[in-house]
C-alpha atoms as a PDB file:
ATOM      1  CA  UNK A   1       3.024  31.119  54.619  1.00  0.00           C
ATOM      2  CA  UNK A   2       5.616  33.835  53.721  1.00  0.00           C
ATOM      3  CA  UNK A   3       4.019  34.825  50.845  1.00  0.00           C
ATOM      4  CA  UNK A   4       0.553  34.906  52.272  1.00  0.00           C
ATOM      5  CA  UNK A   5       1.815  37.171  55.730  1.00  0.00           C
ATOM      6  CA  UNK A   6       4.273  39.419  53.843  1.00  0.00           C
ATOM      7  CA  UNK A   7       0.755  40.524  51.897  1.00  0.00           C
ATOM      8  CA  UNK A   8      -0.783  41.211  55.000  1.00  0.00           C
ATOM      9  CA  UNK A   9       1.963  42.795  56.740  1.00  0.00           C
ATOM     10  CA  UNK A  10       2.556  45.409  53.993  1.00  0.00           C
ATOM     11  CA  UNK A  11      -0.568  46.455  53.352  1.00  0.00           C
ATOM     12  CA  UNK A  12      -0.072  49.282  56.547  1.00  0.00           C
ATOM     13  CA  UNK A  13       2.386  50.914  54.437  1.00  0.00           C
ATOM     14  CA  UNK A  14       0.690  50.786  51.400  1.00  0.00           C
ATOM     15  CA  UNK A  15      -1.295  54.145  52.005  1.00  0.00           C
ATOM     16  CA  UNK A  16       2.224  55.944  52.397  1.00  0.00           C
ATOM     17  CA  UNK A  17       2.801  55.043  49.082  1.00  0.00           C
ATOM     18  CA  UNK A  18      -0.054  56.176  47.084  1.00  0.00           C
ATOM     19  CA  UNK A  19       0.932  60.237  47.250  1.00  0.00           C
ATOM     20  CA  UNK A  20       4.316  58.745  45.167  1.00  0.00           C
ATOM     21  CA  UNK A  21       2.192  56.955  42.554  1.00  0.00           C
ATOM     22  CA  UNK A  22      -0.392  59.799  42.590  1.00  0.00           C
ATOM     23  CA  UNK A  23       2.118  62.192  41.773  1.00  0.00           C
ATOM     24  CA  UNK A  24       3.979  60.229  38.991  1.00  0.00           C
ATOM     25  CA  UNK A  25       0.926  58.943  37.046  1.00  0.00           C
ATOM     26  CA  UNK A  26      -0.715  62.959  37.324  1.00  0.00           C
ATOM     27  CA  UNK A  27       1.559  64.189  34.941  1.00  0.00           C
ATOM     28  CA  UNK A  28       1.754  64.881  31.396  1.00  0.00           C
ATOM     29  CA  UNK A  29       1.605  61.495  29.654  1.00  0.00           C
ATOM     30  CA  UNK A  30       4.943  61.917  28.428  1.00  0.00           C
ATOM     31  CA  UNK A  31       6.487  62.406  31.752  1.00  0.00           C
ATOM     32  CA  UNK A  32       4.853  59.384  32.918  1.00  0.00           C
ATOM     33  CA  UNK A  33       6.064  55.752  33.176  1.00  0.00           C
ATOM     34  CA  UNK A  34       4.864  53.633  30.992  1.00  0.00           C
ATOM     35  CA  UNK A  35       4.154  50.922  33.791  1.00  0.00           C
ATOM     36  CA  UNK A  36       5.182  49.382  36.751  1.00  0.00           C
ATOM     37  CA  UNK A  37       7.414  46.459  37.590  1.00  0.00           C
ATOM     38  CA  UNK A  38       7.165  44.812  40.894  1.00  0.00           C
ATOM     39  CA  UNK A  39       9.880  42.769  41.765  1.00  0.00           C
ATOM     40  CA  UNK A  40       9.668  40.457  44.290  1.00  0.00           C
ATOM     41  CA  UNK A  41       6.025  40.560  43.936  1.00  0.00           C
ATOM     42  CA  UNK A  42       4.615  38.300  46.680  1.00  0.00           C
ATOM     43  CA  UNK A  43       1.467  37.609  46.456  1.00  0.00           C
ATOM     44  CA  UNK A  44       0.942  40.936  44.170  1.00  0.00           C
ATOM     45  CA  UNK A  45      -1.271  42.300  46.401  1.00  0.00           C
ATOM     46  CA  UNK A  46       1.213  46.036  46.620  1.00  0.00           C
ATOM     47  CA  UNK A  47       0.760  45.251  42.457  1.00  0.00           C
ATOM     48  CA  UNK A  48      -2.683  45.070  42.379  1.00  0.00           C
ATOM     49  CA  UNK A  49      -3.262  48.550  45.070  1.00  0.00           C
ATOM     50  CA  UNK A  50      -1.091  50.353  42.681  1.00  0.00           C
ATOM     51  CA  UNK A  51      -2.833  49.543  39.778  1.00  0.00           C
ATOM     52  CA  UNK A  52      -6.542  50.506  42.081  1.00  0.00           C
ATOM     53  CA  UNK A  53      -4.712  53.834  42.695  1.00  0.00           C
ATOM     54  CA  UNK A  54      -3.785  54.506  39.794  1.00  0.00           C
ATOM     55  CA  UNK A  55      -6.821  53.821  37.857  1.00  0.00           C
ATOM     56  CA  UNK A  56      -9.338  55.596  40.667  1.00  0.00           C
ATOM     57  CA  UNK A  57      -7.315  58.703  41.490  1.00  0.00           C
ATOM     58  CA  UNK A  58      -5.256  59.764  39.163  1.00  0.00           C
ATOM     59  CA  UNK A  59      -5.349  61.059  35.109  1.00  0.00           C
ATOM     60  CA  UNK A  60      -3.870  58.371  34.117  1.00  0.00           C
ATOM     61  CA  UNK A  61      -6.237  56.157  35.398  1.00  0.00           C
ATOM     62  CA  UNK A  62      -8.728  58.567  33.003  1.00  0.00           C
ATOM     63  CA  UNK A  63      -7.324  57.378  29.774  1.00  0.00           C
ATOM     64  CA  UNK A  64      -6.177  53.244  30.513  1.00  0.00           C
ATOM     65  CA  UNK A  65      -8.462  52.388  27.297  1.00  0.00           C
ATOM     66  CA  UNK A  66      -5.989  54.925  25.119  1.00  0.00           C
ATOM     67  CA  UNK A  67      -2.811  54.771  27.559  1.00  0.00           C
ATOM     68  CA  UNK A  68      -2.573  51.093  29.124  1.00  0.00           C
ATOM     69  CA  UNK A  69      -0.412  50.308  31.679  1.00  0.00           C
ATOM     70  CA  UNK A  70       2.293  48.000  31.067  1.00  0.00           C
ATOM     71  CA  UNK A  71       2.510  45.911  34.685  1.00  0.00           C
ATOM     72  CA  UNK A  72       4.715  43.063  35.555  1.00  0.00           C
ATOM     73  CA  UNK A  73       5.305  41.166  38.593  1.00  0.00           C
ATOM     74  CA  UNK A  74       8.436  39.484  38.844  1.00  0.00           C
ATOM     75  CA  UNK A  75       9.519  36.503  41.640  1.00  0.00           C
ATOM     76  CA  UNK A  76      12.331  34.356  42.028  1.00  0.00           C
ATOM     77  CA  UNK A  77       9.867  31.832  43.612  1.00  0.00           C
ATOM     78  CA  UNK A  78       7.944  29.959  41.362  1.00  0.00           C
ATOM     79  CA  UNK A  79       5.124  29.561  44.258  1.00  0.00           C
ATOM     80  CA  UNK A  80       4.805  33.354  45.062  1.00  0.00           C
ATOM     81  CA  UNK A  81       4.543  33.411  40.861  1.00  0.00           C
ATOM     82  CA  UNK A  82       1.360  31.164  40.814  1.00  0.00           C
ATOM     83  CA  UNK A  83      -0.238  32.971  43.547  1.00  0.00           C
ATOM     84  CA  UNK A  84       0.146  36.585  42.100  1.00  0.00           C
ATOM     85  CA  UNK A  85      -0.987  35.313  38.222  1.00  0.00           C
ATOM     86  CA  UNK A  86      -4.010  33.934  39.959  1.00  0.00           C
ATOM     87  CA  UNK A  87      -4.852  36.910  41.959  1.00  0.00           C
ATOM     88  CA  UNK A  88      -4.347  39.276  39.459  1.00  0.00           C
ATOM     89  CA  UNK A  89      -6.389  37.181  37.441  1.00  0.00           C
ATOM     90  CA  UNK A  90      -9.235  37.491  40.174  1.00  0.00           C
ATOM     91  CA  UNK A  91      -9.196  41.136  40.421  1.00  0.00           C
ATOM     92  CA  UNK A  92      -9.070  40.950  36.566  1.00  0.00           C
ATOM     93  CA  UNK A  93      -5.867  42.967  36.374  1.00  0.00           C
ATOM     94  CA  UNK A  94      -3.714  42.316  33.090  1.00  0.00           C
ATOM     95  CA  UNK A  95       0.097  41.708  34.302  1.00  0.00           C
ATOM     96  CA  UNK A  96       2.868  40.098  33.130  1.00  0.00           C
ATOM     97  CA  UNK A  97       3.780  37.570  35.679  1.00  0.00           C
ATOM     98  CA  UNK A  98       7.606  36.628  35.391  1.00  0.00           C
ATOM     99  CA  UNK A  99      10.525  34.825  37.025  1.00  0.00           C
ATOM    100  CA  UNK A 100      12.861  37.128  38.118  1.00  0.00           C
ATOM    101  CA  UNK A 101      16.403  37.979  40.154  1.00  0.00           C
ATOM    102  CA  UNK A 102      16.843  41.081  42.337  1.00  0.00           C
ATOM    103  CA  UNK A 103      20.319  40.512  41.950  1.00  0.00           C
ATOM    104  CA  UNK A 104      20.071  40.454  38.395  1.00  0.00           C
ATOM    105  CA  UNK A 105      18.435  43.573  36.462  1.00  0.00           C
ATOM    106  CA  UNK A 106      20.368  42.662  33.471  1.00  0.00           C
ATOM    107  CA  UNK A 107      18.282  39.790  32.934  1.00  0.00           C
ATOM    108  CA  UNK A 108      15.459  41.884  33.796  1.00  0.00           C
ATOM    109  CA  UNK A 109      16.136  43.924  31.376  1.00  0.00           C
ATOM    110  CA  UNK A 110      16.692  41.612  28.596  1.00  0.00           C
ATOM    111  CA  UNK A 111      13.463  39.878  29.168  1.00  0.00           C
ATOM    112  CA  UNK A 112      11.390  42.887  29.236  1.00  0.00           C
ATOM    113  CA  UNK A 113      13.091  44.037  25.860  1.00  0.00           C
ATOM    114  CA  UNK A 114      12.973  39.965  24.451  1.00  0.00           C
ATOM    115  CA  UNK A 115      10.021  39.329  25.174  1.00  0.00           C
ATOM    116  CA  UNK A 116       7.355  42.484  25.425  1.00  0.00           C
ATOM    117  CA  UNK A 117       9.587  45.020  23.607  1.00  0.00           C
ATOM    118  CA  UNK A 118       9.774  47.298  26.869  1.00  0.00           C
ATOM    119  CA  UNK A 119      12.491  48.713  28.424  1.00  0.00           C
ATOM    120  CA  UNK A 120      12.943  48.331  32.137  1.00  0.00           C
ATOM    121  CA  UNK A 121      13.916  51.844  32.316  1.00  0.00           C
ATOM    122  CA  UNK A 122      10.846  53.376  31.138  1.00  0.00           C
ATOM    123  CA  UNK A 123       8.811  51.603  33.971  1.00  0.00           C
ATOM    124  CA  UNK A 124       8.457  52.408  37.525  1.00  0.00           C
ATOM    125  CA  UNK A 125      10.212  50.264  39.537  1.00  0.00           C
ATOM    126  CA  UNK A 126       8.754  48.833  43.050  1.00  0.00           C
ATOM    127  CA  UNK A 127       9.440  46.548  45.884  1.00  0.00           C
ATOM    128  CA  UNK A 128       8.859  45.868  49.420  1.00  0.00           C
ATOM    129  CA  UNK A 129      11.218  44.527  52.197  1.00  0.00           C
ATOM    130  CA  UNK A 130      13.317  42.612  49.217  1.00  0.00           C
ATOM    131  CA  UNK A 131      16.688  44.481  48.856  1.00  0.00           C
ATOM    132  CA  UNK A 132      18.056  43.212  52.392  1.00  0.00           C
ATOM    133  CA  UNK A 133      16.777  39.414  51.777  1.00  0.00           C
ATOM    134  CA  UNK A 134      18.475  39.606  48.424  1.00  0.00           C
ATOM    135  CA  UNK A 135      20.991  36.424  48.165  1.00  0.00           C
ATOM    136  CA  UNK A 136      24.649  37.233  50.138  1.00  0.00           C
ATOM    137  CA  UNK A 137      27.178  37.831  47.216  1.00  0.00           C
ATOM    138  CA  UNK A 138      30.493  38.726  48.418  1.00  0.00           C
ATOM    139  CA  UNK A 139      31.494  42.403  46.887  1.00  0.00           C
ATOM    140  CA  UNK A 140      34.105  42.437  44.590  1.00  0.00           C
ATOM    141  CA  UNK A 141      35.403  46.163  45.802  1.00  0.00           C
ATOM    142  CA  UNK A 142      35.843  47.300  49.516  1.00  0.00           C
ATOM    143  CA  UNK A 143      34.618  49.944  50.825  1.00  0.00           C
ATOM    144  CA  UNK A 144      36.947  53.166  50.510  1.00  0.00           C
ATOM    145  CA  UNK A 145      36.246  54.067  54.135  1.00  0.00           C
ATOM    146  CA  UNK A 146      35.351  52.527  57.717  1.00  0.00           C
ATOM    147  CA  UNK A 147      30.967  51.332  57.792  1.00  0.00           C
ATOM    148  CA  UNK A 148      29.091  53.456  60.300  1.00  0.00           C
ATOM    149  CA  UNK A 149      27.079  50.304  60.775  1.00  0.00           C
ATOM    150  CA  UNK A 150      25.996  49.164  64.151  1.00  0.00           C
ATOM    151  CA  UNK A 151      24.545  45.870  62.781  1.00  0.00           C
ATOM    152  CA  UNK A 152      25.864  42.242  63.036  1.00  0.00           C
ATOM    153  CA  UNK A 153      25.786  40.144  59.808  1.00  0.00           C
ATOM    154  CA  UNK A 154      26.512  36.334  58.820  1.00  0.00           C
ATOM    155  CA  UNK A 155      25.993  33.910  55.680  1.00  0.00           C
ATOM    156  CA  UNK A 156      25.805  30.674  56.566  1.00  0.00           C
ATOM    157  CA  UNK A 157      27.274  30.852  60.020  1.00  0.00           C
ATOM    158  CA  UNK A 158      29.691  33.216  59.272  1.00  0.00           C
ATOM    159  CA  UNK A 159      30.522  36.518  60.491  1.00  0.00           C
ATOM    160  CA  UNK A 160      30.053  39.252  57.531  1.00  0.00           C
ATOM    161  CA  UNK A 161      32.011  42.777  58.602  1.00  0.00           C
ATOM    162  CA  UNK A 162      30.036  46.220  58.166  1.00  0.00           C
ATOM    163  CA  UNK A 163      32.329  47.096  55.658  1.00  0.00           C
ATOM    164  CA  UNK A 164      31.109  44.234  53.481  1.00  0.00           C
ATOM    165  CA  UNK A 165      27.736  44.453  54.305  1.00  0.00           C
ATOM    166  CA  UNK A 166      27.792  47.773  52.978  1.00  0.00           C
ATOM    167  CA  UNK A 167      29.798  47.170  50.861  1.00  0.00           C
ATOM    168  CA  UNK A 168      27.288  44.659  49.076  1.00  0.00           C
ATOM    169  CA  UNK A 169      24.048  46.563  49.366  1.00  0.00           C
ATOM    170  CA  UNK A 170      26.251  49.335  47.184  1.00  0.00           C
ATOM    171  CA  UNK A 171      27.008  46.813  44.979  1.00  0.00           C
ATOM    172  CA  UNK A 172      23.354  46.054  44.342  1.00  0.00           C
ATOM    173  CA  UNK A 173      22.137  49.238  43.819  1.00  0.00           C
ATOM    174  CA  UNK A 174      25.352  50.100  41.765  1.00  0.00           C
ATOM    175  CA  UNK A 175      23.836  47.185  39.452  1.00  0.00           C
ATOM    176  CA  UNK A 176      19.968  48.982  39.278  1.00  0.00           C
ATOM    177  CA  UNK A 177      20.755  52.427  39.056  1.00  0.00           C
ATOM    178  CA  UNK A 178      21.197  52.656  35.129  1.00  0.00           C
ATOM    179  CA  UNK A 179      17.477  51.694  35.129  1.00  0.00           C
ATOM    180  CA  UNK A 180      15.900  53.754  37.665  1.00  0.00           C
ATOM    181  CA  UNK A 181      17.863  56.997  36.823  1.00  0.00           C
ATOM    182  CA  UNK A 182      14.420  58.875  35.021  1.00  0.00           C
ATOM    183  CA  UNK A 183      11.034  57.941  37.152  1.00  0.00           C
ATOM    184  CA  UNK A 184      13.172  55.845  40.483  1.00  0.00           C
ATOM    185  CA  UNK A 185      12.846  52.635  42.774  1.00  0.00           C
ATOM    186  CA  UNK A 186      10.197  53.189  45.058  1.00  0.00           C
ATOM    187  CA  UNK A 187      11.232  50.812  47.528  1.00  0.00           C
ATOM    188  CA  UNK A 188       9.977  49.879  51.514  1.00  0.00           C
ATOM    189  CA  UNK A 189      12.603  48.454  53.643  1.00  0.00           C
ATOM    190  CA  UNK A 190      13.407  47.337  56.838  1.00  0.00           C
ATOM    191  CA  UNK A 191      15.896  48.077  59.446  1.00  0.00           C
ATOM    192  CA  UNK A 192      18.015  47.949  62.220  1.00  0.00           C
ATOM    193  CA  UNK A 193      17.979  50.099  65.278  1.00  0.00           C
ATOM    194  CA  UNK A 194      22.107  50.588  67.025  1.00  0.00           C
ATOM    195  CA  UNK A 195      22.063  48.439  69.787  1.00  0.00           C
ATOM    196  CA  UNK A 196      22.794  50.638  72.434  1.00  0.00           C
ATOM    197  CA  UNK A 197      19.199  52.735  71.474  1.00  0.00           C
ATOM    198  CA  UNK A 198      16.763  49.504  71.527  1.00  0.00           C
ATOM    199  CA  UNK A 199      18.507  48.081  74.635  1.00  0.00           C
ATOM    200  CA  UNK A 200      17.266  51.708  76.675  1.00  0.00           C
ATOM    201  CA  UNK A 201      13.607  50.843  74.347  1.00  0.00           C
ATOM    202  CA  UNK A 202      13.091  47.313  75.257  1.00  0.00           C
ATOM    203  CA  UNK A 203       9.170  47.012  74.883  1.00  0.00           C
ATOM    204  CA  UNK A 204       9.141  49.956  72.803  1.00  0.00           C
ATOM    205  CA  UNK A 205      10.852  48.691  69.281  1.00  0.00           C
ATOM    206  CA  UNK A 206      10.526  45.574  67.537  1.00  0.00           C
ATOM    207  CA  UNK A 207      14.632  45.832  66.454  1.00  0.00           C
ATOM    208  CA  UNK A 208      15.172  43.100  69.053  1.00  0.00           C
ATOM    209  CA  UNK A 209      13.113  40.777  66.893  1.00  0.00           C
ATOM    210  CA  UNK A 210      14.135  42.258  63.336  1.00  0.00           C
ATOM    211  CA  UNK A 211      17.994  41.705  64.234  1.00  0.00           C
ATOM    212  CA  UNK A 212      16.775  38.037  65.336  1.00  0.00           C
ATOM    213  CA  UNK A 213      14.444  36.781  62.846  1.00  0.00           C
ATOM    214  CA  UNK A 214      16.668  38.236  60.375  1.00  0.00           C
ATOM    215  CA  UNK A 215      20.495  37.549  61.298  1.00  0.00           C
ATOM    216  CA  UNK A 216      19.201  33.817  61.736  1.00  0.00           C
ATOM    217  CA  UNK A 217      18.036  33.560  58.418  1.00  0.00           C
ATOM    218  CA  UNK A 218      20.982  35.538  56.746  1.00  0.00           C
ATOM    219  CA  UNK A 219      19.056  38.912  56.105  1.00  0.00           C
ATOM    220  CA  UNK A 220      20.985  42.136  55.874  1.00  0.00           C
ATOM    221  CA  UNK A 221      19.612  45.324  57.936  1.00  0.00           C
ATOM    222  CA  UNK A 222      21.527  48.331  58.078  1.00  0.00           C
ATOM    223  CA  UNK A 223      20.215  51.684  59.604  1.00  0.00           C
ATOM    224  CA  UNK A 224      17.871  53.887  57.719  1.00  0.00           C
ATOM    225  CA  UNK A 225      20.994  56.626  57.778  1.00  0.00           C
ATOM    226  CA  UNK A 226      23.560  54.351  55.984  1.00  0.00           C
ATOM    227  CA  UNK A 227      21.026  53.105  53.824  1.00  0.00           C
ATOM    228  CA  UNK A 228      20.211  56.269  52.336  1.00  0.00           C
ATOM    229  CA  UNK A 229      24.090  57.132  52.402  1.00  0.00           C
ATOM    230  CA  UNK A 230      24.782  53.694  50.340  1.00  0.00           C
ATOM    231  CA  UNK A 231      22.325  54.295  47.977  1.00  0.00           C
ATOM    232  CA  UNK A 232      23.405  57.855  47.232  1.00  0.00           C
ATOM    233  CA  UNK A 233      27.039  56.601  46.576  1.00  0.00           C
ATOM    234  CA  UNK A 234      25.153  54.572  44.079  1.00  0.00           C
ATOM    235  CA  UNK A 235      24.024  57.410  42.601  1.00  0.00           C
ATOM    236  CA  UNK A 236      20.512  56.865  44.189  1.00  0.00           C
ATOM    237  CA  UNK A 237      19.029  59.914  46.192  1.00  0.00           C
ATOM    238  CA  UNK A 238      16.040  59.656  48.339  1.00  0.00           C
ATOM    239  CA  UNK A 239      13.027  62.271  47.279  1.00  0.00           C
ATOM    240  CA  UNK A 240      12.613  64.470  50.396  1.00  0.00           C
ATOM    241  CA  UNK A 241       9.490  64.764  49.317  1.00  0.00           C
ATOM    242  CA  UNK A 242       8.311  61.360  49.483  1.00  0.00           C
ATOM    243  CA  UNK A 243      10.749  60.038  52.188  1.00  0.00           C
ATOM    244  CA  UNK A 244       9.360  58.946  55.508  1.00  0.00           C
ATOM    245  CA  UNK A 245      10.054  56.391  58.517  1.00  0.00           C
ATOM    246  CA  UNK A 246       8.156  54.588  60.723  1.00  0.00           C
ATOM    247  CA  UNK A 247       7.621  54.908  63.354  1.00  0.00           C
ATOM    248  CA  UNK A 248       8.846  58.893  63.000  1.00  0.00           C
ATOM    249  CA  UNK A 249      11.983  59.094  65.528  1.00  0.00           C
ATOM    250  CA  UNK A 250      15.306  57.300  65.625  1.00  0.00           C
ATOM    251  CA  UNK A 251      13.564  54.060  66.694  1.00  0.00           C
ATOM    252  CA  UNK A 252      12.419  53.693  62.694  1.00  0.00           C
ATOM    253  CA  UNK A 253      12.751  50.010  61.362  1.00  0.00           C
ATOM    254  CA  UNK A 254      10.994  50.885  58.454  1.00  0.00           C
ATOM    255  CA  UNK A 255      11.442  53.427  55.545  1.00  0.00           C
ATOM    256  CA  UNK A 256       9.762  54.163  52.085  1.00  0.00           C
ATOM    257  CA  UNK A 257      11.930  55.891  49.679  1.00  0.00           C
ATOM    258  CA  UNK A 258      11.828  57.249  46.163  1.00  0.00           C
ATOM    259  CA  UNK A 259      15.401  56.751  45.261  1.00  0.00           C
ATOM    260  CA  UNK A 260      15.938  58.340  41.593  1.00  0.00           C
ATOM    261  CA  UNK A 261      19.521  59.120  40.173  1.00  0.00           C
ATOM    262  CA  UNK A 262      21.059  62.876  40.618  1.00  0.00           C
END
């Protein structure tokens, strides 16, 4: 059931993406990535519109029989794993379909080289509303100053401070950065909303149910601010030029972000 709704429900952002994609696969072949890695993949349904994009609207897409694509979906769950191989199969997309751990690029990495001779950093790395379900893992160095945060965290019953939960999503991205320094992580996320702004929105936001859905089942929201903060003290910026919220105010709960090194 997750896998099957969390196709459905991204497929309203997908459009947003497409100018990113567009962009990165119209220029000169050796500015381009060599393919796309999707980890986290789902049911690869955001795998299998890049790939349509791609090979309708852009150059690119022209030359596929001289310039393939190298695409890979990768999922910790073996169940989301058979579902993408067989839809991609359906569409008649050709995709490596792997096991894989967001909290682990190294391994990533070493596959990819292992197995397919490709490195992770030529590729265009992708996912959607995975870095804040990625498994708690305590960080091993504070932060260096107080978290902005307005959220409330917990593993397992547990309170989590802001400082760690920031602290941890910089931590993760500290881990991926060394592969997405050249073409990024184009990544959709989810938020939180402070607590003070949805209470004087009730009706209007669906924060209230984001902070419940997700603190019960030990997800980690932060703000679409201190996200983008984190993840340029990673050494990840957000492209201006591709960022945007939804909905468009300081109610957002959702962001897509082209977060490339400095």
């Amino acid at each position: 059931m997750n896998v099957w709704g969390s196709g459905g429900a991204h497929t309203t952002y997908f459009k947003k993406i497409d100018e990113v994609v567009i962009d990165l696969f119209n220029r000169p072949l050796d500015e381009q990535p060599k393919g796309i890695v999707d980890m986290g993949c789902g049911n690869g349904a955001f795998l299998q519109h890049i790939f349509e994009v791609i090979a309708q609207r852009t150059l690119r897409g022209q030359m596929l029989d001289e310039h393939p694509l190298f695409l890979v979906g990768a999922d910790f769950n073996e169940v989301a794993l058979r579902v993408t191989r067989a839809n991609l199969t359906k569409a008649d997309i050709w995709a490596k379909v792997i096991w894989g751990d967001i909290g682990r690029p190294d391994l990533l990495a070493r596959d990819l080289r292992d197995d397919y001779g490709i490195a992770l950093e030529d590729l265009l790395n992708v996912r959607t509303f995975l870095d804040h379900n990625r498994p708690w893992e305590p960080p091993t160095e504070p932060l260096d100053r107080a978290s902005n945060s307005t959220g409330a965290y917990a593993y397992r019953g547990a309170r989590i401070s802001n400082n760690d939960a920031e602290a941890g999503l910089l931590q993760h991205l500290r881990r991926w950065a060394p592969y997405v320094q050249r073409f990024g992580l184009l990544v959709i996320e989810l938020h939180t909303v402070p607590p003070r702004r949805t209470a004087a929105n009730l009706g209007r936001t669906a924060a209230t149910a984001y902070d419940a859905t997700h603190g019960f089942s030990d997800q980690y929201i932060l703000e679409v601010d201190i996200f983008n903060q984190t993840a340029a003290e990673a050494g990840l910026f957000p492209d201006p030029e591709h960022f945007c919220k939804f909905p468009d105010s300081d109610l957002a709960t959702v962001s897509i972000n082209l977060l490339k090194g400095g």
